[in-house]
PDB file of N, CA and C in Angstrom:
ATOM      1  N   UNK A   1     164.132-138.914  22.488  1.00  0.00           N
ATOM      2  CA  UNK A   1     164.582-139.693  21.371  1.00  0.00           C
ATOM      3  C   UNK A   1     163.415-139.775  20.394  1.00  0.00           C
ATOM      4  N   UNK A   2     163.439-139.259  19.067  1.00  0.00           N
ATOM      5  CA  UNK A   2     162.341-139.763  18.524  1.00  0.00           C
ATOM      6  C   UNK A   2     162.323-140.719  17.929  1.00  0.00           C
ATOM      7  N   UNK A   3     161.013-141.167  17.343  1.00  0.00           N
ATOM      8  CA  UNK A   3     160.875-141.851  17.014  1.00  0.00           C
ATOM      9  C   UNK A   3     160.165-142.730  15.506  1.00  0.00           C
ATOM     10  N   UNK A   4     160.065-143.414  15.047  1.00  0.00           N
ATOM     11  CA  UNK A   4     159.673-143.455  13.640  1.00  0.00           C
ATOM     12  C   UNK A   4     158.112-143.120  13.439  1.00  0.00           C
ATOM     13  N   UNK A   5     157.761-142.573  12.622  1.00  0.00           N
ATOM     14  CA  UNK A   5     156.056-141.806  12.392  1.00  0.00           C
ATOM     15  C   UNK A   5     155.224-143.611  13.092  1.00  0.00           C
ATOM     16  N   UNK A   6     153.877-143.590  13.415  1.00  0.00           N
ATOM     17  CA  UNK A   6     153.190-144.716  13.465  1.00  0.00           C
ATOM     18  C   UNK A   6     152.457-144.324  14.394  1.00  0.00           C
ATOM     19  N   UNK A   7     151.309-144.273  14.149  1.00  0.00           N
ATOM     20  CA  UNK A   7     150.010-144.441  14.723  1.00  0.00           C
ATOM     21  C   UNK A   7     150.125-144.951  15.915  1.00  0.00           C
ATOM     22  N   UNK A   8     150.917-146.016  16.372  1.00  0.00           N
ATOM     23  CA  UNK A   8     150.696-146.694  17.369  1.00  0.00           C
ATOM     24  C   UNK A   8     152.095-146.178  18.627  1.00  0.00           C
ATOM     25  N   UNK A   9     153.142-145.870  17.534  1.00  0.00           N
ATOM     26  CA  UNK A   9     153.771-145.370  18.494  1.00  0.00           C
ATOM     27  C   UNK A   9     153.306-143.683  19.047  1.00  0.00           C
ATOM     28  N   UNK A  10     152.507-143.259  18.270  1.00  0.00           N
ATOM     29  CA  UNK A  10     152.267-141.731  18.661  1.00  0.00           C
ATOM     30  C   UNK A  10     151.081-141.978  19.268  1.00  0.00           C
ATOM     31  N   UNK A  11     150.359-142.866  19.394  1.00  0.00           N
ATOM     32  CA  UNK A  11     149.657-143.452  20.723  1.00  0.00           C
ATOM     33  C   UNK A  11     149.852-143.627  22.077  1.00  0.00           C
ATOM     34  N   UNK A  12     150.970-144.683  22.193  1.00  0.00           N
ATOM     35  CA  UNK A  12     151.760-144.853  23.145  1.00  0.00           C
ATOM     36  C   UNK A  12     152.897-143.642  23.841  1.00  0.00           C
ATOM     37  N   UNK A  13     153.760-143.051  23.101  1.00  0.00           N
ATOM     38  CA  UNK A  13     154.509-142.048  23.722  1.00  0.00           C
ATOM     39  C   UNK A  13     154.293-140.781  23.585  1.00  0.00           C
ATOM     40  N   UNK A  14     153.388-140.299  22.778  1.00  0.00           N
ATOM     41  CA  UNK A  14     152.942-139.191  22.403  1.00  0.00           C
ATOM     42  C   UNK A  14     154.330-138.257  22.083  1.00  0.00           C
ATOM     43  N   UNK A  15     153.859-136.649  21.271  1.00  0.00           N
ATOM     44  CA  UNK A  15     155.110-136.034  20.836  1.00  0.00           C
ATOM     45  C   UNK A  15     154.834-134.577  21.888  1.00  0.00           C
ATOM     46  N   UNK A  16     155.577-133.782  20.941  1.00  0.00           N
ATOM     47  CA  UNK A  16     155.623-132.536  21.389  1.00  0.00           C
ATOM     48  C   UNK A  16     154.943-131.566  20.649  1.00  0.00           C
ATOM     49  N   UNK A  17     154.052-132.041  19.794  1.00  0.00           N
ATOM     50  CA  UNK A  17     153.035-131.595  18.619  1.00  0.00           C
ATOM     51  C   UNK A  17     152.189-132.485  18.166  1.00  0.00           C
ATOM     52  N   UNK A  18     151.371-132.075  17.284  1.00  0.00           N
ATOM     53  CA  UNK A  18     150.045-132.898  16.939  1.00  0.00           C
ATOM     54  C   UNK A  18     151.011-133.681  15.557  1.00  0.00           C
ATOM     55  N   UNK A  19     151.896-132.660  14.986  1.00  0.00           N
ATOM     56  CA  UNK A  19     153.017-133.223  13.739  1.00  0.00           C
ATOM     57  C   UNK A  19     154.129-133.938  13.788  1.00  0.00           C
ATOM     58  N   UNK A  20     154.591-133.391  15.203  1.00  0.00           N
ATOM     59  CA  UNK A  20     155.385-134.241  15.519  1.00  0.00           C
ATOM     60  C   UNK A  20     155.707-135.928  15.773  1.00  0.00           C
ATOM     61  N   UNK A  21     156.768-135.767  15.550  1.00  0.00           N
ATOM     62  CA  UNK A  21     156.946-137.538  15.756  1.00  0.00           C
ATOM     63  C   UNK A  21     157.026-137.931  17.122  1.00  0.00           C
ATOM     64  N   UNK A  22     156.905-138.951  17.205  1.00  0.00           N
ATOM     65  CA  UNK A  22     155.927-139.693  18.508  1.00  0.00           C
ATOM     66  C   UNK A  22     157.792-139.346  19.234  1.00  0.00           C
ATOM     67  N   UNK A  23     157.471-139.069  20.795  1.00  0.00           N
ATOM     68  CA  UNK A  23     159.338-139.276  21.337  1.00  0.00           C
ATOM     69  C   UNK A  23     159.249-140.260  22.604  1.00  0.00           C
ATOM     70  N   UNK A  24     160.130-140.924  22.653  1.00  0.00           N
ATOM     71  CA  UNK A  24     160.827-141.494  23.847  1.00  0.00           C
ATOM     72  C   UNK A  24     161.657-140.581  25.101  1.00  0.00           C
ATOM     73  N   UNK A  25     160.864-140.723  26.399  1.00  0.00           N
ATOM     74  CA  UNK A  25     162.129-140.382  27.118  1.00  0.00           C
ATOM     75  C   UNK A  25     162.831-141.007  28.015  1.00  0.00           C
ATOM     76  N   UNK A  26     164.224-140.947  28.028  1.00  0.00           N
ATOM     77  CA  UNK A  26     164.774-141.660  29.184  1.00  0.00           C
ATOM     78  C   UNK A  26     165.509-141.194  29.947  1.00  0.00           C
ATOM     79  N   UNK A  27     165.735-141.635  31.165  1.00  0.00           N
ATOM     80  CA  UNK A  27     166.330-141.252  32.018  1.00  0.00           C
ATOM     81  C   UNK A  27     167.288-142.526  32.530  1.00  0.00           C
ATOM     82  N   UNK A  28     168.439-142.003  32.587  1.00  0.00           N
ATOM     83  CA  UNK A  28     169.708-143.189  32.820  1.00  0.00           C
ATOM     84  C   UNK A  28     170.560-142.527  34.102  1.00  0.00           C
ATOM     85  N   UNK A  29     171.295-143.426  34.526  1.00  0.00           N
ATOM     86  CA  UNK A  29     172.006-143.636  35.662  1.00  0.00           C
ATOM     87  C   UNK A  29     173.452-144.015  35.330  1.00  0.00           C
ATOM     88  N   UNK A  30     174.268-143.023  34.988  1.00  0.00           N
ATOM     89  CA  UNK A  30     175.578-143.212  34.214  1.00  0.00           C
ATOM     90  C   UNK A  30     177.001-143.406  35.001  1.00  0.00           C
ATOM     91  N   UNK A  31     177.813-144.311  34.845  1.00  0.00           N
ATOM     92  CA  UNK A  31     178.765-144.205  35.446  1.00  0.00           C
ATOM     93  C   UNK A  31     179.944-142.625  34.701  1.00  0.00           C
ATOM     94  N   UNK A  32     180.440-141.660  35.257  1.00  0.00           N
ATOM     95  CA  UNK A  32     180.797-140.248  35.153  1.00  0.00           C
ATOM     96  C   UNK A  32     182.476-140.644  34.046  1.00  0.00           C
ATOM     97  N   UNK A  33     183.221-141.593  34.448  1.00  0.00           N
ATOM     98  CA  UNK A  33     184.523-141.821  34.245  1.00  0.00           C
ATOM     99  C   UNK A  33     184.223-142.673  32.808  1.00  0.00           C
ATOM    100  N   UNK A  34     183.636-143.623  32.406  1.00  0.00           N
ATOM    101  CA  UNK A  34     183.317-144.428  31.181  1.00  0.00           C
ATOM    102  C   UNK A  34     182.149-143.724  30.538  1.00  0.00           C
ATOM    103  N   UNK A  35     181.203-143.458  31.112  1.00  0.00           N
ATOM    104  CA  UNK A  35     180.048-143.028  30.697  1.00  0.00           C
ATOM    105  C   UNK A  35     179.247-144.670  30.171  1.00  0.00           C
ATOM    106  N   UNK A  36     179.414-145.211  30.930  1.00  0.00           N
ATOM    107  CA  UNK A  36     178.757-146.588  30.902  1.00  0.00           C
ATOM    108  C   UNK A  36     177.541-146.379  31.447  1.00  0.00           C
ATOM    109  N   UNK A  37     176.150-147.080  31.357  1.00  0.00           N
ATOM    110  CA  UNK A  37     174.678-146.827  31.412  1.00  0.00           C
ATOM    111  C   UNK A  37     174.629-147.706  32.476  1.00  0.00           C
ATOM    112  N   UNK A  38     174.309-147.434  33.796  1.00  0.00           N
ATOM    113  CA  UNK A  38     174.189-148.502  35.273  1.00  0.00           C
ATOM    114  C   UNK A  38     172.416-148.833  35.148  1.00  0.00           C
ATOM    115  N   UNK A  39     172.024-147.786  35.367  1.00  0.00           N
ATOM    116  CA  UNK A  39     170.635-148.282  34.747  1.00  0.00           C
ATOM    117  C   UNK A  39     169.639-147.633  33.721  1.00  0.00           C
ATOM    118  N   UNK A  40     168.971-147.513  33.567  1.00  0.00           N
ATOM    119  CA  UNK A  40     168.019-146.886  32.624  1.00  0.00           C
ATOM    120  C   UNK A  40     166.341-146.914  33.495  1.00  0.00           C
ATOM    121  N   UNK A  41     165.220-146.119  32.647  1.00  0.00           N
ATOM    122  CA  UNK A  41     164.160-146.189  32.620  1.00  0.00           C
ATOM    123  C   UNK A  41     163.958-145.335  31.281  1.00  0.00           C
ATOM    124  N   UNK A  42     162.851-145.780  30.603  1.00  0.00           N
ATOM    125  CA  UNK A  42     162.454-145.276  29.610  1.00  0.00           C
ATOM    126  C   UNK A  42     160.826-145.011  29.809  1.00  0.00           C
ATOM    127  N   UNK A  43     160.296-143.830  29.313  1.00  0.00           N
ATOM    128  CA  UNK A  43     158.680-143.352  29.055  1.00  0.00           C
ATOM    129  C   UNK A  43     158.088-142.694  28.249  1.00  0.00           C
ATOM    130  N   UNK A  44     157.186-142.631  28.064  1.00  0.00           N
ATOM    131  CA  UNK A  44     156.110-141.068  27.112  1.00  0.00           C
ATOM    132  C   UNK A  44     157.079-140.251  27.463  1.00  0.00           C
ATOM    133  N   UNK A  45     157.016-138.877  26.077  1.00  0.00           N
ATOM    134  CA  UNK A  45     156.910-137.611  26.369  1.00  0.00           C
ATOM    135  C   UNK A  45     156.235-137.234  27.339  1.00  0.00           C
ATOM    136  N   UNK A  46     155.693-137.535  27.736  1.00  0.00           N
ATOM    137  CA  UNK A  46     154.593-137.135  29.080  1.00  0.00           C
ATOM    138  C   UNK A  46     155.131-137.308  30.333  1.00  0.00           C
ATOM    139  N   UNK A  47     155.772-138.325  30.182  1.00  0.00           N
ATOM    140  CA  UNK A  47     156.066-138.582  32.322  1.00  0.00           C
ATOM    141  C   UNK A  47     157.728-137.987  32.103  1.00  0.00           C
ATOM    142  N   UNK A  48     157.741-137.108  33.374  1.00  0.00           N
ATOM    143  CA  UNK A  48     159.167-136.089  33.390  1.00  0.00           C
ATOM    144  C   UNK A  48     159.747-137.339  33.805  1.00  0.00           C
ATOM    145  N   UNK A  49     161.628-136.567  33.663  1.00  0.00           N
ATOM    146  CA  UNK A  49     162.623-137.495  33.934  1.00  0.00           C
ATOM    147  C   UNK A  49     162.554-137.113  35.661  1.00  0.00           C
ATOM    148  N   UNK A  50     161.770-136.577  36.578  1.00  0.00           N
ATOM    149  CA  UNK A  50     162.073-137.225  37.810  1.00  0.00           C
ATOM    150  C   UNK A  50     161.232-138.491  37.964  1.00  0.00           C
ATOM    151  N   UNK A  51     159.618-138.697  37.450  1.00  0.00           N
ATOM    152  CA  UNK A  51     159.028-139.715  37.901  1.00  0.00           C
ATOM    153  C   UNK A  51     160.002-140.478  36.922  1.00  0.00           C
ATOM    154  N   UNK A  52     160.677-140.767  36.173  1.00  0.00           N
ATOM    155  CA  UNK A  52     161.261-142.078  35.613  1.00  0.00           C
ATOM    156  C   UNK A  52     162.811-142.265  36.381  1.00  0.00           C
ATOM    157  N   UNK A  53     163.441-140.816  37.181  1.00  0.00           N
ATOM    158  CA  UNK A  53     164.395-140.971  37.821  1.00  0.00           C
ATOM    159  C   UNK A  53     164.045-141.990  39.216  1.00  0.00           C
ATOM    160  N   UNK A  54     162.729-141.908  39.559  1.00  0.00           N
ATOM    161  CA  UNK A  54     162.249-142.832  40.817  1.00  0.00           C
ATOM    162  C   UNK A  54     162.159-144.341  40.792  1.00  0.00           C
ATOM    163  N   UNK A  55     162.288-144.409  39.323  1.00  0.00           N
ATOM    164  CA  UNK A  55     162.444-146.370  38.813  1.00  0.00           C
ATOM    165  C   UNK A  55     163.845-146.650  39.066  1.00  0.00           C
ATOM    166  N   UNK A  56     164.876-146.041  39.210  1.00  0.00           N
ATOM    167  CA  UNK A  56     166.495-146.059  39.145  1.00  0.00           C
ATOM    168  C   UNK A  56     166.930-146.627  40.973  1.00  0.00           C
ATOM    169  N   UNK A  57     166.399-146.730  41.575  1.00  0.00           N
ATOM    170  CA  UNK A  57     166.893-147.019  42.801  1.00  0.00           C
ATOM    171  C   UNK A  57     167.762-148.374  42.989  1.00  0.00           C
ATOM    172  N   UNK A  58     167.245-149.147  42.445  1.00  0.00           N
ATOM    173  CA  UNK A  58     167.628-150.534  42.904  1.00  0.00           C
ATOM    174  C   UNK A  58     169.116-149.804  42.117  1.00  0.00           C
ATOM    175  N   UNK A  59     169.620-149.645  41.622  1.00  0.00           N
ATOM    176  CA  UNK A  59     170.842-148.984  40.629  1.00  0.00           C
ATOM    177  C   UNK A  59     171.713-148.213  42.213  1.00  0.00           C
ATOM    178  N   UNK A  60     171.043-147.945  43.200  1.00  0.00           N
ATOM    179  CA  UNK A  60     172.286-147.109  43.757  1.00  0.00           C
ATOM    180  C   UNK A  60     172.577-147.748  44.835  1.00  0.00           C
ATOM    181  N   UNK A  61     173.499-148.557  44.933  1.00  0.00           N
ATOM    182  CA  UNK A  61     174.089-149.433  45.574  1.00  0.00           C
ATOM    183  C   UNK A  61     175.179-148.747  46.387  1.00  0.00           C
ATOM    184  N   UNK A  62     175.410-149.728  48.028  1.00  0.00           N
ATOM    185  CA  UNK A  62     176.581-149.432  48.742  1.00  0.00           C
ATOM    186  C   UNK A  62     178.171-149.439  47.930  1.00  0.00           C
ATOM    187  N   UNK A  63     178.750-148.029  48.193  1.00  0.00           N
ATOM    188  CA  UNK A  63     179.915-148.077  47.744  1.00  0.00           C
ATOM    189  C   UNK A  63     180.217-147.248  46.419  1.00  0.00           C
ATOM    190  N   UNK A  64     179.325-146.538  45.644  1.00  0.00           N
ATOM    191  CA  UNK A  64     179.559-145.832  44.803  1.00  0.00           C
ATOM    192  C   UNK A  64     179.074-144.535  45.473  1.00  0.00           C
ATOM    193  N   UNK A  65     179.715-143.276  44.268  1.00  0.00           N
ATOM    194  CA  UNK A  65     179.281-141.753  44.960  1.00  0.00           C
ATOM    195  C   UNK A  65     178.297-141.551  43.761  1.00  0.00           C
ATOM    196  N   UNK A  66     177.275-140.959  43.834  1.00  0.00           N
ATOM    197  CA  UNK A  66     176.641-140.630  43.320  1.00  0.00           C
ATOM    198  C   UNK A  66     176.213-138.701  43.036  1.00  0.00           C
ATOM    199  N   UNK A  67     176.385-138.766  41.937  1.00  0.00           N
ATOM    200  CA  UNK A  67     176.114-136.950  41.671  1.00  0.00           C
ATOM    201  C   UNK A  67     175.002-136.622  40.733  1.00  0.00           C
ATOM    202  N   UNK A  68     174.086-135.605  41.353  1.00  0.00           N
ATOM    203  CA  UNK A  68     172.817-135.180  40.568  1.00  0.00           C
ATOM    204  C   UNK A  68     172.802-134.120  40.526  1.00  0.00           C
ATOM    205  N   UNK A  69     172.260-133.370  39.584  1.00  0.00           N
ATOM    206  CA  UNK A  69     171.880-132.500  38.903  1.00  0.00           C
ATOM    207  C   UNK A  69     170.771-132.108  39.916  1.00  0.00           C
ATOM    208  N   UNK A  70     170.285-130.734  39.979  1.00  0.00           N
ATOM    209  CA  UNK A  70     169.604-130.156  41.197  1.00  0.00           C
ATOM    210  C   UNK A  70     167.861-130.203  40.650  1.00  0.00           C
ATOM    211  N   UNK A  71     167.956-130.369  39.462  1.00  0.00           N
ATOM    212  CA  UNK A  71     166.551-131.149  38.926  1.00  0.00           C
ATOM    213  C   UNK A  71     166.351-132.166  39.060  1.00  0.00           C
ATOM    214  N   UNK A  72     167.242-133.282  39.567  1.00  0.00           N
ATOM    215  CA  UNK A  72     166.626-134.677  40.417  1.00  0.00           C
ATOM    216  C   UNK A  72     166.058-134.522  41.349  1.00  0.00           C
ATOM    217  N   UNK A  73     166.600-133.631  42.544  1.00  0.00           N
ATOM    218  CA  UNK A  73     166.465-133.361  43.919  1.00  0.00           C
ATOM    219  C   UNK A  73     164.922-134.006  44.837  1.00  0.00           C
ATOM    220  N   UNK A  74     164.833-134.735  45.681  1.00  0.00           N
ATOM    221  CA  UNK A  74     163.347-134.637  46.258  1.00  0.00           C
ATOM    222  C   UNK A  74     164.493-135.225  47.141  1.00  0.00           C
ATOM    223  N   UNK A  75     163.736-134.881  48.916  1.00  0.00           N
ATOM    224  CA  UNK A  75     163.984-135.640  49.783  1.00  0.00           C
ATOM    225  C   UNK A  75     163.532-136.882  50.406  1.00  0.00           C
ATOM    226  N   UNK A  76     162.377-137.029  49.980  1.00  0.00           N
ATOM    227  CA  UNK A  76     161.894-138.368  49.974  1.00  0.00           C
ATOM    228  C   UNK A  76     163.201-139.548  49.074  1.00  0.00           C
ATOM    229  N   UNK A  77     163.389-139.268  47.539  1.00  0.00           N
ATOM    230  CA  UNK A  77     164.269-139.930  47.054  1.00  0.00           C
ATOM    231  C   UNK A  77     165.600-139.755  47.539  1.00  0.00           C
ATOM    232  N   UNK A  78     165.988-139.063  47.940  1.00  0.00           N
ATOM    233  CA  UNK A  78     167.483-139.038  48.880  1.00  0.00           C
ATOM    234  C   UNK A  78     167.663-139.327  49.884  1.00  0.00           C
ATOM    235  N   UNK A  79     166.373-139.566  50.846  1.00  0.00           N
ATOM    236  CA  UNK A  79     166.426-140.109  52.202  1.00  0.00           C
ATOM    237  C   UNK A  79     166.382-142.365  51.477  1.00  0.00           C
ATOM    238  N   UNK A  80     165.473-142.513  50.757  1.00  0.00           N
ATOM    239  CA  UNK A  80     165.720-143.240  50.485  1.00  0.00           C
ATOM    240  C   UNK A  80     166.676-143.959  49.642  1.00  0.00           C
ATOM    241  N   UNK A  81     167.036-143.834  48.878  1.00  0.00           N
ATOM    242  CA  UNK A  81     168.120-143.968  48.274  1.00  0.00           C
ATOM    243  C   UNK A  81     169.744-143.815  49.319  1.00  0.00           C
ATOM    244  N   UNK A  82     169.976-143.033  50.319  1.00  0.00           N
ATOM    245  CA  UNK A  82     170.938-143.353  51.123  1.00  0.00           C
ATOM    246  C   UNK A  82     171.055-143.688  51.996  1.00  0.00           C
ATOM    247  N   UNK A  83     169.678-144.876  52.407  1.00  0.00           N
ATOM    248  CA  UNK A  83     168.947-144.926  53.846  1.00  0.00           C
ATOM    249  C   UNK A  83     169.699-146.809  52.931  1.00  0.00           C
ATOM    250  N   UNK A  84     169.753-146.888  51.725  1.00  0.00           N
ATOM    251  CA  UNK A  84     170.337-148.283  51.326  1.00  0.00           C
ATOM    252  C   UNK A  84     171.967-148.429  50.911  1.00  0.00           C
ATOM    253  N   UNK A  85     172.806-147.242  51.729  1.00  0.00           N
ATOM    254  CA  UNK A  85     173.695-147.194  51.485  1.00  0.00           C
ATOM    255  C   UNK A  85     174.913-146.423  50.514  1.00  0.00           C
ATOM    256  N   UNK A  86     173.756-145.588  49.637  1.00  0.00           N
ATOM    257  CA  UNK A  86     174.458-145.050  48.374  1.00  0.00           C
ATOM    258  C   UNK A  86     174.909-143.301  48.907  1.00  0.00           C
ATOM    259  N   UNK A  87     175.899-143.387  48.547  1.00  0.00           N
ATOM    260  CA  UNK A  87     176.453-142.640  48.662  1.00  0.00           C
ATOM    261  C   UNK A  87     176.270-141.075  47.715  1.00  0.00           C
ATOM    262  N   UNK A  88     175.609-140.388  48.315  1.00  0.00           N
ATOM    263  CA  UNK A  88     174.830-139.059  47.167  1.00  0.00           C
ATOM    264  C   UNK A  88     175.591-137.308  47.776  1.00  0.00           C
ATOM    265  N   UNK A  89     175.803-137.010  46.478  1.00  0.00           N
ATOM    266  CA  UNK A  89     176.415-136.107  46.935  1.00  0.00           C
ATOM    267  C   UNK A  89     175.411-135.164  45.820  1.00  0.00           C
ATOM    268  N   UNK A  90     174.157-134.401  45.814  1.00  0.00           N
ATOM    269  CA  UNK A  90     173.118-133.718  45.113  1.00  0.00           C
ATOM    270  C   UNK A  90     173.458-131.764  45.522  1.00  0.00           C
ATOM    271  N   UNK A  91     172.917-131.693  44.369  1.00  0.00           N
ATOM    272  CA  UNK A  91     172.844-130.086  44.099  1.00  0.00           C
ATOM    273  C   UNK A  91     171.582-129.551  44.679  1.00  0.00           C
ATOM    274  N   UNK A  92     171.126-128.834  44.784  1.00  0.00           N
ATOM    275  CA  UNK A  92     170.255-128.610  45.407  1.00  0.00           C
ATOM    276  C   UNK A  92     169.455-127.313  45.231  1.00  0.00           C
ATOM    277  N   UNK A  93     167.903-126.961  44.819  1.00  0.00           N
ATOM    278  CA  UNK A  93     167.772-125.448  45.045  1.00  0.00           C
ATOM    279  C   UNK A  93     167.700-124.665  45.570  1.00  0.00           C
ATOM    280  N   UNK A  94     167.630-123.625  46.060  1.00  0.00           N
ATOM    281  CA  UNK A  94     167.597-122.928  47.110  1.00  0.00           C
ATOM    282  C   UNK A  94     166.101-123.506  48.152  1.00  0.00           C
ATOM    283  N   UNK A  95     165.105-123.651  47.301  1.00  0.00           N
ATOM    284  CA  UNK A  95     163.580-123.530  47.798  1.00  0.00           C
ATOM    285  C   UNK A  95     163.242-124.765  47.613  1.00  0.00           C
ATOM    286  N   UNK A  96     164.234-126.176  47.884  1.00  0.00           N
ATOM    287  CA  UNK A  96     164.138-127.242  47.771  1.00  0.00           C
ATOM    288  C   UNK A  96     162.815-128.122  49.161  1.00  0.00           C
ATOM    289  N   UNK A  97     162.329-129.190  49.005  1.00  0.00           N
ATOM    290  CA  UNK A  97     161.526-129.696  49.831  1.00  0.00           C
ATOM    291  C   UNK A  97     161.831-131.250  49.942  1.00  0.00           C
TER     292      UNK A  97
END
């Protein structure tokens, strides 16, 4: 998401150029049928959407199914995340760990 020119924000989130405008990234936790936002995390251009996908846990609760994209994937976060009940049904890469 970018963001408006400012010194302080191109401090804080940095861009994708020295010209560029400062960006936001986020990573959300969407319900599939509304497309309603269950949770969010927001960061720098700098930190990928898996370390901000690792703030989303408290979000996966007993009783929903959950579907990811095979660029979420870690087994650490899937052992945890369904070790509290949530129901994950993930893509996966071949040369996954």
């Amino acid at each position: 998401m970018e963001l408006d020119r400012s010194q302080a924000l191109q401090e804080e989130f940095g861009s994708s150029s020295e010209a560029g405008r400062p960006l936001l990234r986020i990573t959300a936790h969407v319900r599939t049928a509304s497309r309603r936002w269950i949770a969010a995390a927001a960061g720098s251009y700098h930190q990928g959407e898996n370390e901000l996908a690792g703030q989303l846990g408290s979000s996966f609760v007993k009783g929903i199914l959950n579907i990811a994209g095979r660029g979420f994937f870690s087994m650490s976060r899937f052992l945890r995340l369904s070790a509290g009940g949530a129901r994950l049904a993930w893509r996966v890469k071949n040369a996954a760990n």
